[in-house]
Protein backbone atom coordinates (compact mmCIF):
# COMPACT_ATOMS: atom_id res chain seq x y z
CA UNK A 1 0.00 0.00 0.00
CA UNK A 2 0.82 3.65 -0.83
CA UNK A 3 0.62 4.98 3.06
CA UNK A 4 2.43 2.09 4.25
CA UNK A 5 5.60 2.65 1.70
CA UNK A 6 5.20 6.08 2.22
CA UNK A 7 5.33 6.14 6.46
CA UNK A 8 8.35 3.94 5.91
CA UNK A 9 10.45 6.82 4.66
CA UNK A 10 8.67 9.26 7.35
CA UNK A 11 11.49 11.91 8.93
CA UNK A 12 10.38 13.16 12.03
CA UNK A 13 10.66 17.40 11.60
CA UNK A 14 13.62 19.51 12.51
CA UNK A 15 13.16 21.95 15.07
CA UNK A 16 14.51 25.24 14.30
CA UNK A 17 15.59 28.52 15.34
CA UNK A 18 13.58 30.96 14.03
CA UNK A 19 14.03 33.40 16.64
CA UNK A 20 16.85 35.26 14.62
CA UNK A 21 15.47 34.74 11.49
CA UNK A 22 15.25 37.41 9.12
CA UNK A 23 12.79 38.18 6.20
CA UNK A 24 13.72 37.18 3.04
CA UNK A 25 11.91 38.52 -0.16
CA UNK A 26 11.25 37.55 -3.45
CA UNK A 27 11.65 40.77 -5.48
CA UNK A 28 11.09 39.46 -9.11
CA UNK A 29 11.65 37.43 -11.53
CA UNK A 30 11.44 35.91 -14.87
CA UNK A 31 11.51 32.89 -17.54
CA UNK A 32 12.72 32.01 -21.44
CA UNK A 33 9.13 30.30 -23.16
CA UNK A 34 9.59 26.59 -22.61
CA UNK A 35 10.46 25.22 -26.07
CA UNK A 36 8.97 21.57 -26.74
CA UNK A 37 11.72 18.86 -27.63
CA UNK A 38 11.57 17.95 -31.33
CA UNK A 39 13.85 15.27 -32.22
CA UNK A 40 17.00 16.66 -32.31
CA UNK A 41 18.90 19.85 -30.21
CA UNK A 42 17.19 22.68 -29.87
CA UNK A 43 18.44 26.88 -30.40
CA UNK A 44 19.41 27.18 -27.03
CA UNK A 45 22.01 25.39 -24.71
CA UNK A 46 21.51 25.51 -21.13
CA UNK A 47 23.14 28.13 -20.59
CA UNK A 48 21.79 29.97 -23.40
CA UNK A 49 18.40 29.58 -21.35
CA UNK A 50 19.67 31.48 -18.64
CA UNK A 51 21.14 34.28 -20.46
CA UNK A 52 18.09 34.84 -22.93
CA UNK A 53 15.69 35.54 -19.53
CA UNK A 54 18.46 36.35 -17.15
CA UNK A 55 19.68 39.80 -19.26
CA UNK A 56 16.14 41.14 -18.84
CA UNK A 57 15.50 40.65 -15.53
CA UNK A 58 18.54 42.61 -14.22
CA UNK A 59 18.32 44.78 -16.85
CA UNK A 60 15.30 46.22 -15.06
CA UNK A 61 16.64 46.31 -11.45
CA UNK A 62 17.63 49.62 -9.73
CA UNK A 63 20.68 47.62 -8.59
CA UNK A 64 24.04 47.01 -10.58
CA UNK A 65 24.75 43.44 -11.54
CA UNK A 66 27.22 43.08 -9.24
CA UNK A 67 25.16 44.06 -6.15
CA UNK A 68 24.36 40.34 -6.12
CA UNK A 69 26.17 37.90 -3.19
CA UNK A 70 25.83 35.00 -5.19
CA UNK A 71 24.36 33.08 -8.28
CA UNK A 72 22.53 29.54 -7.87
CA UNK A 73 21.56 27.71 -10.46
CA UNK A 74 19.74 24.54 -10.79
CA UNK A 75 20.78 22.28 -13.99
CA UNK A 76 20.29 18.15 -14.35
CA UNK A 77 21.57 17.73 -18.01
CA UNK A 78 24.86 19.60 -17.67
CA UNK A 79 26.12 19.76 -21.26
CA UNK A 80 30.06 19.02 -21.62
CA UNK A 81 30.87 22.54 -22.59
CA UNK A 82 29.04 24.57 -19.73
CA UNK A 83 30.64 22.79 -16.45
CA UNK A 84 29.12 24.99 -13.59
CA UNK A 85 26.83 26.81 -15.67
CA UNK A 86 25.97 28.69 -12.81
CA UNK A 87 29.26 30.62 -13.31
CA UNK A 88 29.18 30.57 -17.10
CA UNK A 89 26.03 32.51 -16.82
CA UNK A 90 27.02 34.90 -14.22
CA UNK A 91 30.25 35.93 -16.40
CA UNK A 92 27.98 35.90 -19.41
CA UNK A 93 25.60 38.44 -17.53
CA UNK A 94 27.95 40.87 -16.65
CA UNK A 95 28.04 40.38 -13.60
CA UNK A 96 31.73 40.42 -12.54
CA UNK A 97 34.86 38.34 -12.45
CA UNK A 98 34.61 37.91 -8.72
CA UNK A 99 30.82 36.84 -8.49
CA UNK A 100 30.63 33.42 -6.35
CA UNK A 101 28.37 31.00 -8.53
CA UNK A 102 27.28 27.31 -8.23
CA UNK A 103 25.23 24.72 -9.88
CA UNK A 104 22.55 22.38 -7.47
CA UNK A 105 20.92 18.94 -8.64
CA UNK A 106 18.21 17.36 -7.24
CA UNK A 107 16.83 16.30 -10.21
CA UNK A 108 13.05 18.04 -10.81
CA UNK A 109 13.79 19.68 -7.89
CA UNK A 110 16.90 21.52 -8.74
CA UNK A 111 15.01 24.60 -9.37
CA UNK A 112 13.86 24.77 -6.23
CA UNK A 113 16.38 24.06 -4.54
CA UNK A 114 18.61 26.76 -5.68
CA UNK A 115 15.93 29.07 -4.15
CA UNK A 116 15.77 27.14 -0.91
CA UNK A 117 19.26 27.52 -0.73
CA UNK A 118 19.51 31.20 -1.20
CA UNK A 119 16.48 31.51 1.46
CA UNK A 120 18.81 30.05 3.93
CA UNK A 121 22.01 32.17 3.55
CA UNK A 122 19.70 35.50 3.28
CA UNK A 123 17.82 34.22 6.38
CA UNK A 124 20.70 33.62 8.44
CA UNK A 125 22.40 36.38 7.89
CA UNK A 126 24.84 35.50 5.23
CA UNK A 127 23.52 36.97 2.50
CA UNK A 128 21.62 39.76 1.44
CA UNK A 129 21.21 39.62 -2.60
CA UNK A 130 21.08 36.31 -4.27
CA UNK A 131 19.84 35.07 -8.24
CA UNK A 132 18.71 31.82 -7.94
CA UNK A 133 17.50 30.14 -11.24
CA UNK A 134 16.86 27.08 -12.70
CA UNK A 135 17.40 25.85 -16.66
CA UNK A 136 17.49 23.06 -18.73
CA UNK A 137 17.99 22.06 -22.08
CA UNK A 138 16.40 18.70 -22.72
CA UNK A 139 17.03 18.63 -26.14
CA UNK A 140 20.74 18.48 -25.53
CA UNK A 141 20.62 15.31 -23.76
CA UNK A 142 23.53 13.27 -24.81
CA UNK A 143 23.35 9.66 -26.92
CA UNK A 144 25.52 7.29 -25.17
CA UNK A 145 27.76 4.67 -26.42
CA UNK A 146 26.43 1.12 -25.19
CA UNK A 147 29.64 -0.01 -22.36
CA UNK A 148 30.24 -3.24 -24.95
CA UNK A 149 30.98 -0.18 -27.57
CA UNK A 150 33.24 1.09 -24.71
CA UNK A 151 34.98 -1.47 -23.92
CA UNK A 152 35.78 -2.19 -27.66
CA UNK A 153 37.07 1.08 -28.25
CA UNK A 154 39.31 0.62 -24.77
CA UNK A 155 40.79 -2.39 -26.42
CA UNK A 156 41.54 -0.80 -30.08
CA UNK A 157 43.36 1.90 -28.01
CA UNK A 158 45.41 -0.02 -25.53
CA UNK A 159 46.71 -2.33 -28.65
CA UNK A 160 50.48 -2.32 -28.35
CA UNK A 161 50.90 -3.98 -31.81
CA UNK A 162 49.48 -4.50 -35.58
CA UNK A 163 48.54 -8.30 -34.36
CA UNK A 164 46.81 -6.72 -31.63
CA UNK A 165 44.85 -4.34 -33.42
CA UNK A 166 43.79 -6.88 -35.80
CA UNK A 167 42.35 -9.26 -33.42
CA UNK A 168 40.20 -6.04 -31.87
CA UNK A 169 39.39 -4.89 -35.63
CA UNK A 170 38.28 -8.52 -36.31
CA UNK A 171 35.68 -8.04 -32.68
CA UNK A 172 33.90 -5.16 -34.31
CA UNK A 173 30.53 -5.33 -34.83
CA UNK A 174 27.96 -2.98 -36.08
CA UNK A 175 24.92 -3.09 -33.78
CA UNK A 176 27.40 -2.53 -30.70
CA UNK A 177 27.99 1.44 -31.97
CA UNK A 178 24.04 1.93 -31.80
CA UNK A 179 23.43 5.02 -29.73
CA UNK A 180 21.37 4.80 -26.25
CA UNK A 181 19.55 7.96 -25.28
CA UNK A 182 20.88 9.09 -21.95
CA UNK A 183 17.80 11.27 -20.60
CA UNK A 184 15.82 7.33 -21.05
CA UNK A 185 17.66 6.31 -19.05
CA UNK A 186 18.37 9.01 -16.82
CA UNK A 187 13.79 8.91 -16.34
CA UNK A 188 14.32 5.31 -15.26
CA UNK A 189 14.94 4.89 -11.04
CA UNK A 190 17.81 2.49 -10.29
CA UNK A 191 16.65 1.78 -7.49
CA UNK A 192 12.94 0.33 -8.40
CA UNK A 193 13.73 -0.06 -11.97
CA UNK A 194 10.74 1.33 -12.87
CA UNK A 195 10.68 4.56 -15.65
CA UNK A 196 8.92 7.71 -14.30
CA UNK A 197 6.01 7.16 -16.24
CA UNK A 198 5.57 3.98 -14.45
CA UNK A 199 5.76 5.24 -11.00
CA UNK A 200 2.36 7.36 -12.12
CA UNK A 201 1.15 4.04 -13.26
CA UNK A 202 1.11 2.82 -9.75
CA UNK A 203 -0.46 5.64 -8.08
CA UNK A 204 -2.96 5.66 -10.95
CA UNK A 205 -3.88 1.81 -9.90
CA UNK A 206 -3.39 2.25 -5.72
CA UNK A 207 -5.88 5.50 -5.65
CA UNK A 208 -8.40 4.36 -8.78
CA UNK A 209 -7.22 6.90 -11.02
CA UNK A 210 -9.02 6.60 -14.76
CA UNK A 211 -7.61 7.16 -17.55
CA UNK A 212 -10.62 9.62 -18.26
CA UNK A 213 -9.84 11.60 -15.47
CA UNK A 214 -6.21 11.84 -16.37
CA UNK A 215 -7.26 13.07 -19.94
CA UNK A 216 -10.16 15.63 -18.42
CA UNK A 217 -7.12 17.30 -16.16
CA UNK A 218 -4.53 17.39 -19.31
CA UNK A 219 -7.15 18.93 -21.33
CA UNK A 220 -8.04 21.31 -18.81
CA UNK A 221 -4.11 22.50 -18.19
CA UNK A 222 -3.78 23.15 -21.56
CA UNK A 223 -6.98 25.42 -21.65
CA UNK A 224 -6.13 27.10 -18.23
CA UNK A 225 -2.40 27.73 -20.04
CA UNK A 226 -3.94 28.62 -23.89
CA UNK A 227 -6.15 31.29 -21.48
CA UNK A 228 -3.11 32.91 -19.46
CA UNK A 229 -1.18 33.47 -22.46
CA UNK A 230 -4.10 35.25 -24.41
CA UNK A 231 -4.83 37.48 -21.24
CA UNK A 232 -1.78 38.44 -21.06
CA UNK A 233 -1.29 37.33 -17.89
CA UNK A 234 2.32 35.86 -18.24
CA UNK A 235 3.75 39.11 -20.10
CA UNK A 236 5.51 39.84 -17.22
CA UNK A 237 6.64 35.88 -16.61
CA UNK A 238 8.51 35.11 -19.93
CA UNK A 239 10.83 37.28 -21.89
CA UNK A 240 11.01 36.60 -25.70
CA UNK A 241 13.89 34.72 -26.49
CA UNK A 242 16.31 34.79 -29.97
CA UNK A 243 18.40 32.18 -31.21
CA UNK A 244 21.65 32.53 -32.95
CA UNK A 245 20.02 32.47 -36.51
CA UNK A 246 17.75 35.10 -35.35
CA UNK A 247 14.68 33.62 -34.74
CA UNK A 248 12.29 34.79 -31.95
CA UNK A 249 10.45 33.05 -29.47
CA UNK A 250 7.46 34.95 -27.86
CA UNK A 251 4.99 32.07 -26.16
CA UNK A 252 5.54 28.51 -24.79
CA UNK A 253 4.73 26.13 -27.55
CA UNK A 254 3.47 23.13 -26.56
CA UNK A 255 0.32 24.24 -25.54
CA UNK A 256 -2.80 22.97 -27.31
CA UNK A 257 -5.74 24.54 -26.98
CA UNK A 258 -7.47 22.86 -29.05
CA UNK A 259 -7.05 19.29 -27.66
CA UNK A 260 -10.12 17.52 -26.19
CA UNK A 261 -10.92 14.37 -24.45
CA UNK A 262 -11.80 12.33 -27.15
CA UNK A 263 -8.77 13.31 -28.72
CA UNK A 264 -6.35 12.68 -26.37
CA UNK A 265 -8.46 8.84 -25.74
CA UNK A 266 -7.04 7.97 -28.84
CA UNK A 267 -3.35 7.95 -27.69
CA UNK A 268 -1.90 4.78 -26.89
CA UNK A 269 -0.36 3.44 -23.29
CA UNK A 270 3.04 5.10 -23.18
CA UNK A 271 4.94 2.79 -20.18
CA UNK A 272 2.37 -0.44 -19.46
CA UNK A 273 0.89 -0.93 -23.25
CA UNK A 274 -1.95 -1.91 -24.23
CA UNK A 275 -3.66 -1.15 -20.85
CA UNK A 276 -1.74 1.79 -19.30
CA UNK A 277 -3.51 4.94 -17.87
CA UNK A 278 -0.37 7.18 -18.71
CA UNK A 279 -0.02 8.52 -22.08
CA UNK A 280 2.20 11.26 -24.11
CA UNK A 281 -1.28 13.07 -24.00
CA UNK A 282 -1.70 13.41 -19.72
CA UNK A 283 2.01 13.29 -18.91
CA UNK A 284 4.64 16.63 -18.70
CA UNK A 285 6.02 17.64 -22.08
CA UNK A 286 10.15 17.24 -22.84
CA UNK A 287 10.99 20.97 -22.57
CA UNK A 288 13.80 23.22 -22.78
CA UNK A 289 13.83 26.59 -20.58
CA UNK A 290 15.04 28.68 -17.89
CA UNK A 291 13.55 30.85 -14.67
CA UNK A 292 15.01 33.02 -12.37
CA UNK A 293 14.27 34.78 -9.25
CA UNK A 294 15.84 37.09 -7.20
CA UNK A 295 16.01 37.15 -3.07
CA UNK A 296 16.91 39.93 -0.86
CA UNK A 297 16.92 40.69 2.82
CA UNK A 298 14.74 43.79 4.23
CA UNK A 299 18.35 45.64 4.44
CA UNK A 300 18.68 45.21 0.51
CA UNK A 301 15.14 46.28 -0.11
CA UNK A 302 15.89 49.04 1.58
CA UNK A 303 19.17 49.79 0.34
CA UNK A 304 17.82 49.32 -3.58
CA UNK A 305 14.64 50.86 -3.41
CA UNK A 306 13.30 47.40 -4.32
CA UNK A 307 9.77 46.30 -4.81
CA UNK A 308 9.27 43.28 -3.74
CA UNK A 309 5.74 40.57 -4.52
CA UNK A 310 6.41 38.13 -2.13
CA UNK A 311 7.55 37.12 1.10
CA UNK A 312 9.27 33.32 1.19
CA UNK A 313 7.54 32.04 4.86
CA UNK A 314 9.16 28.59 4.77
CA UNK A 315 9.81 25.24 3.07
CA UNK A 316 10.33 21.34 3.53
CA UNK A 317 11.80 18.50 1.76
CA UNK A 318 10.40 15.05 2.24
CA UNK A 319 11.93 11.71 1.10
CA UNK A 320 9.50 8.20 0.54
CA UNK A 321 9.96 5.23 -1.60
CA UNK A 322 11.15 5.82 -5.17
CA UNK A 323 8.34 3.64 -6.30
CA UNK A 324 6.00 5.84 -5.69
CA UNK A 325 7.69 9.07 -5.64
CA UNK A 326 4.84 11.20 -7.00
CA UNK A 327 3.28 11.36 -3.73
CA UNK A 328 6.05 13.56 -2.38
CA UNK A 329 4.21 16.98 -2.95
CA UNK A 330 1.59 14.97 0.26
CA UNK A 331 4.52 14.72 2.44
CA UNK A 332 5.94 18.03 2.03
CA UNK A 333 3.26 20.40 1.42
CA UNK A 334 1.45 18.71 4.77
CA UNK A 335 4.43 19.20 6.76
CA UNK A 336 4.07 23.11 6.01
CA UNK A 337 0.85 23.32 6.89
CA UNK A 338 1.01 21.41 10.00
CA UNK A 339 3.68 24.20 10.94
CA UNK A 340 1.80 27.06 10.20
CA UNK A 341 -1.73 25.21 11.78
CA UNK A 342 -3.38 25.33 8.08
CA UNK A 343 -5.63 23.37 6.01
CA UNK A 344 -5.96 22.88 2.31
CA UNK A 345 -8.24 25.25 1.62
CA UNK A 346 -6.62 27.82 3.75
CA UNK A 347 -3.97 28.16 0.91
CA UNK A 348 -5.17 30.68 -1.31
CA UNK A 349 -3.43 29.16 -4.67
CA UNK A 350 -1.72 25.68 -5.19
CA UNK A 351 1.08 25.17 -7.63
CA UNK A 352 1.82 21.23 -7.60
CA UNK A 353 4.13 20.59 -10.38
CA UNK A 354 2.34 18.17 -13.83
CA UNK A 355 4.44 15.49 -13.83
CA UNK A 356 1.70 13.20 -15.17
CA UNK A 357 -1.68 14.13 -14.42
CA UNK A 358 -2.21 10.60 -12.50
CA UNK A 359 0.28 11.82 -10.49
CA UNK A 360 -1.23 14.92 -9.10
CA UNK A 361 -4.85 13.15 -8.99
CA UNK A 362 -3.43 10.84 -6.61
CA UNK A 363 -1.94 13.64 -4.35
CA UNK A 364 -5.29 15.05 -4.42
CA UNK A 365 -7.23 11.34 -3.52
CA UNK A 366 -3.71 10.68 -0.69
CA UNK A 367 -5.01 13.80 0.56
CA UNK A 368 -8.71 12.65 1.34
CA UNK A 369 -7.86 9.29 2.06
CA UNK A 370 -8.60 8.74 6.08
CA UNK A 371 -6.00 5.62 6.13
CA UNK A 372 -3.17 7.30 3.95
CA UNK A 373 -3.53 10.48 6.41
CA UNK A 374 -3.22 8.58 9.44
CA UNK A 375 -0.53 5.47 8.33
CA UNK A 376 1.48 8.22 6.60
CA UNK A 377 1.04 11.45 7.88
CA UNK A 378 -0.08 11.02 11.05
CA UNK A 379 -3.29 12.47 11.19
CA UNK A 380 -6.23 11.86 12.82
CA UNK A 381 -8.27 12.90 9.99
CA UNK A 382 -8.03 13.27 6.02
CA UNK A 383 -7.00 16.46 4.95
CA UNK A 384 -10.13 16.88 2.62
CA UNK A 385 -10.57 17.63 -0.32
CA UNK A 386 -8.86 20.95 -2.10
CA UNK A 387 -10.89 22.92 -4.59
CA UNK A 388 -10.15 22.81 -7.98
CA UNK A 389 -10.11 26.52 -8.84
CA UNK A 390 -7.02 26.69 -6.21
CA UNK A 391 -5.02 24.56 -7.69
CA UNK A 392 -2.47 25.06 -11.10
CA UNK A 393 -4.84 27.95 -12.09
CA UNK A 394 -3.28 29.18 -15.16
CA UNK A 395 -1.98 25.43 -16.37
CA UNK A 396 0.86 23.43 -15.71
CA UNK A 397 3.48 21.35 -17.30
CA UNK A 398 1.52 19.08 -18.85
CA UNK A 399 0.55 22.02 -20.99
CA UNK A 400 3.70 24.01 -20.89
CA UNK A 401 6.86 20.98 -20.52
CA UNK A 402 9.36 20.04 -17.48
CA UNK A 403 12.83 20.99 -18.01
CA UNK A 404 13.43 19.24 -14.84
CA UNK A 405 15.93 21.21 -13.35
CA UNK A 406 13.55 24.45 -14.03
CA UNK A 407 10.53 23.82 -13.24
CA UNK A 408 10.75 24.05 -9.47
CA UNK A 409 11.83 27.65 -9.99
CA UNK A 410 9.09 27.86 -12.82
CA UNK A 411 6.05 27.00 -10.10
CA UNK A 412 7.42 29.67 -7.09
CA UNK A 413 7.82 32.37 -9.82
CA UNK A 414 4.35 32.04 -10.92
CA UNK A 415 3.01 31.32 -7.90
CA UNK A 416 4.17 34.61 -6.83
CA UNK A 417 2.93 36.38 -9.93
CA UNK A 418 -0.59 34.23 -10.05
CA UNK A 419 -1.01 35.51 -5.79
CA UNK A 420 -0.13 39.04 -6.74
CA UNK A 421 -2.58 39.50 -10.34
CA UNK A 422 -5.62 37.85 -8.27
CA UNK A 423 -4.91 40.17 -4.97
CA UNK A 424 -4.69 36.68 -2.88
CA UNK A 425 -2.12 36.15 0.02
CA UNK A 426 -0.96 32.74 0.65
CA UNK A 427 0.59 30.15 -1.59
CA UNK A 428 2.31 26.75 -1.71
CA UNK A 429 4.35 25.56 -4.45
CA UNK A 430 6.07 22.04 -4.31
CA UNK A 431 6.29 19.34 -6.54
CA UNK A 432 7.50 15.26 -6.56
CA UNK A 433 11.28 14.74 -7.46
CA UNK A 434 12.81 11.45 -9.36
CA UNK A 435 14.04 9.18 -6.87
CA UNK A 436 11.51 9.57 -3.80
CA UNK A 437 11.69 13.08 -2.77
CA UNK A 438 9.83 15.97 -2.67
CA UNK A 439 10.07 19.98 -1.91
CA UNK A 440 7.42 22.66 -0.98
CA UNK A 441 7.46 26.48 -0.36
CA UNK A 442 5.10 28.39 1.22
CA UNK A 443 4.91 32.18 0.05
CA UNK A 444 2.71 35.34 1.13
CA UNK A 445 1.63 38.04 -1.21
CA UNK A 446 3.39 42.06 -0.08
């Protein structure tokens, strides 16, 4: 059972000091469009990403570039020519020669974590100014020589003589120099052995979860999405982006308005064929993009002249059993709101990250389930139910793509713009992360 696996990985909380603690602001912020995966690389490199929406964004500030303390940067598929693109970026945005910078990986939640990160040095005093970002280009994944193809190669270059490098000539075959597509198997847990997609799978059989219901959600991201765009209402989210050859990007393009249930009924099982609930249709796009945001103590606020939309109140990180790792937005997201003596409801907005709609349907059903709340979180009583019109309000990325090691940064920005555009004050963003974990922030409106 879900609860049981879950309570199995249960971490007791930390107490903290929070006496000392200081304020820490979100001041703004900003993201490329998220480009859909076609086949083959994309304009834009990882670092690219960051630049494009990064330029921008301090552009705009009142402060110089190098007012900043740091630069944090969340990135899964480093690319062989941008080690630490954290510092490639900073260099590339002009923002000095002796600007500390650093790269974090949690995998989807890498995003996040840079902000978590910069939270806690601004919070204890160690910082005042920090960019923290996430990017990701997906499309740059590297194909992989199969280790037989490796090991064949090793031989041809450790021959010491013609006979030698005959006998390794004579081994060579073919089918061994087939390439293996490294973000496959990057999406598969080692641990479990089962894909991401399949992980969904099992939540989608544990908490009933049709395949009709995953296809009503998708269809209703990519309206919610399709509907933010043509208000307008992420103008001030994503900055255009231009490739090398000059073209422009202005919108996220993997949105489909159009789509509808019966459409998306027609797609076939993507991980347990012929049967499968989860399909390319209900399941987060392959995306490449980048998001930043910037953090600043009261003293830089004050110091700047700055602005700022939100407050960051707090966060958690919860780790269960990879098998069923989509559940992690339940562990986390509860723990906040047993520390700040909330329920559900008394969020005003809900970003949970689209890994596969299954996924967040079962969150929702873990949620009202009286046996999952008590075995796994402890409670006396289900959480309830949360309202619909809370939750992902203006789509998510089964409408708009997962760069994984963005889209934890993706969800706080927009939480923080979707809070401020509606006048509401409280928000929680958190999502599940590959390998049994999970992250949540809760943020209030200024």
């Amino acid at each position: 059972m879900a609860q049981n696996q879950a309570k199995k990985t249960r971490t007791p909380s930390r107490t903290r000091k929070r006496s000392q603690a200081r304020r820490v602001y979100l001041v703004d912020g900003a993201r490329t469009p998220f480009l859909k995966a076609r086949g083959r690389p994309g304009p834009f490199s990882p670092v690219d990403l960051a630049v494009q929406c990064g330029r921008p964004l301090l552009l705009r500030q009142p402060m110089p570039t190098d007012a900043f303390d740091q630069v944090i940067l969340g990135c899964v598929n480093v690319v062989a020519t941008e080690m630490n693109p954290a510092r490639i970026a900073a260099l590339r945005l002009g923002m000095g020669e002796a600007m500390p910078a650093f790269t974090v990986q949690i995998n989807c939640g890498s995003g996040m974590q840079s902000v978590d990160t910069a939270y806690k040095y601004i919070r204890d005093g160690d910082s005042d100014l920090i960019l923290a970002g996430g990017t990701e280009a997906l499309s740059h994944a590297p194909m992989v020589m199969k280790p037989d193809a490796v090991e064949w190669l090793a031989g041809l270059n450790a021959a010491s003589s013609a006979q030698d490098y005959a006998r390794q000539l004579k081994d060579f075959s073919l089918g061994q120099f087939k390439p293996e597509i490294s973000l496959a198997k990057g999406l598969t847990d080692p641990i479990v052995g089962l894909s991401m997609g399949q992980t969904a799978e099992v939540l989608a059989q544990q908490f009933r979860i049709s395949r009709k219901q995953a296809d009503e959600y998708a269809v209703s991201s990519h309206q919610r999405l399709a509907r933010a765009r043509d208000e307008g209402w992420l103008d001030n989210e994503v900055e255009p982006a231009v490739s090398p050859d000059g073209e422009l990007f202005r919108h996220d393009d993997g949105v489909r308005a159009d789509t509808s249930v019966e459409a998306l009924a027609g797609l076939k099982a993507a991980f347990e064929p012929p049967y499968g609930q989860v399909t390319p249709g209900n399941s987060s796009q392959v995306t490449d993009g980048a998001s930043w945001l910037i953090l600043a103590s009261e003293d830089a606020v004050k110091k700047y002249g700055l602005e700022p939309k939100a407050v960051l109140v707090d966060s958690e990180w919860k780790a269960l059993d990879p098998e069923i790792m989509g559940l992690g937005p339940v562990l986390s997201a509860t723990e906040l709101l047993k520390r700040h003596k909330a329920g559900l409801n008394d969020i005003d907005l809900w970003e949970i990250n689209e890994a596969f709609a299954a996924q967040v349907l079962a969150c929702l059903e873990a949620w009202d389930d009286p046996e999952f709340c008590k075995v796994a979180l402890g409670l006396d009583k289900p959480m309830g139910r949360l309202v619909a019109e809370r939750l992902n309000v203006d789509g998510g990325a089964i409408a708009l793509g997962h760069p994984v090691g963005t889209s934890g940064n993706r969800i706080v920005l927009h939480l923080m713009n979707a809070l401020q555009r509606k006048g509401l004050k409280r928000g929680i963003a958190t999502e599940c992360i590959g390998g049994g974990q999970s992250g949540a922030m809760l943020i209030e409106a200024v």
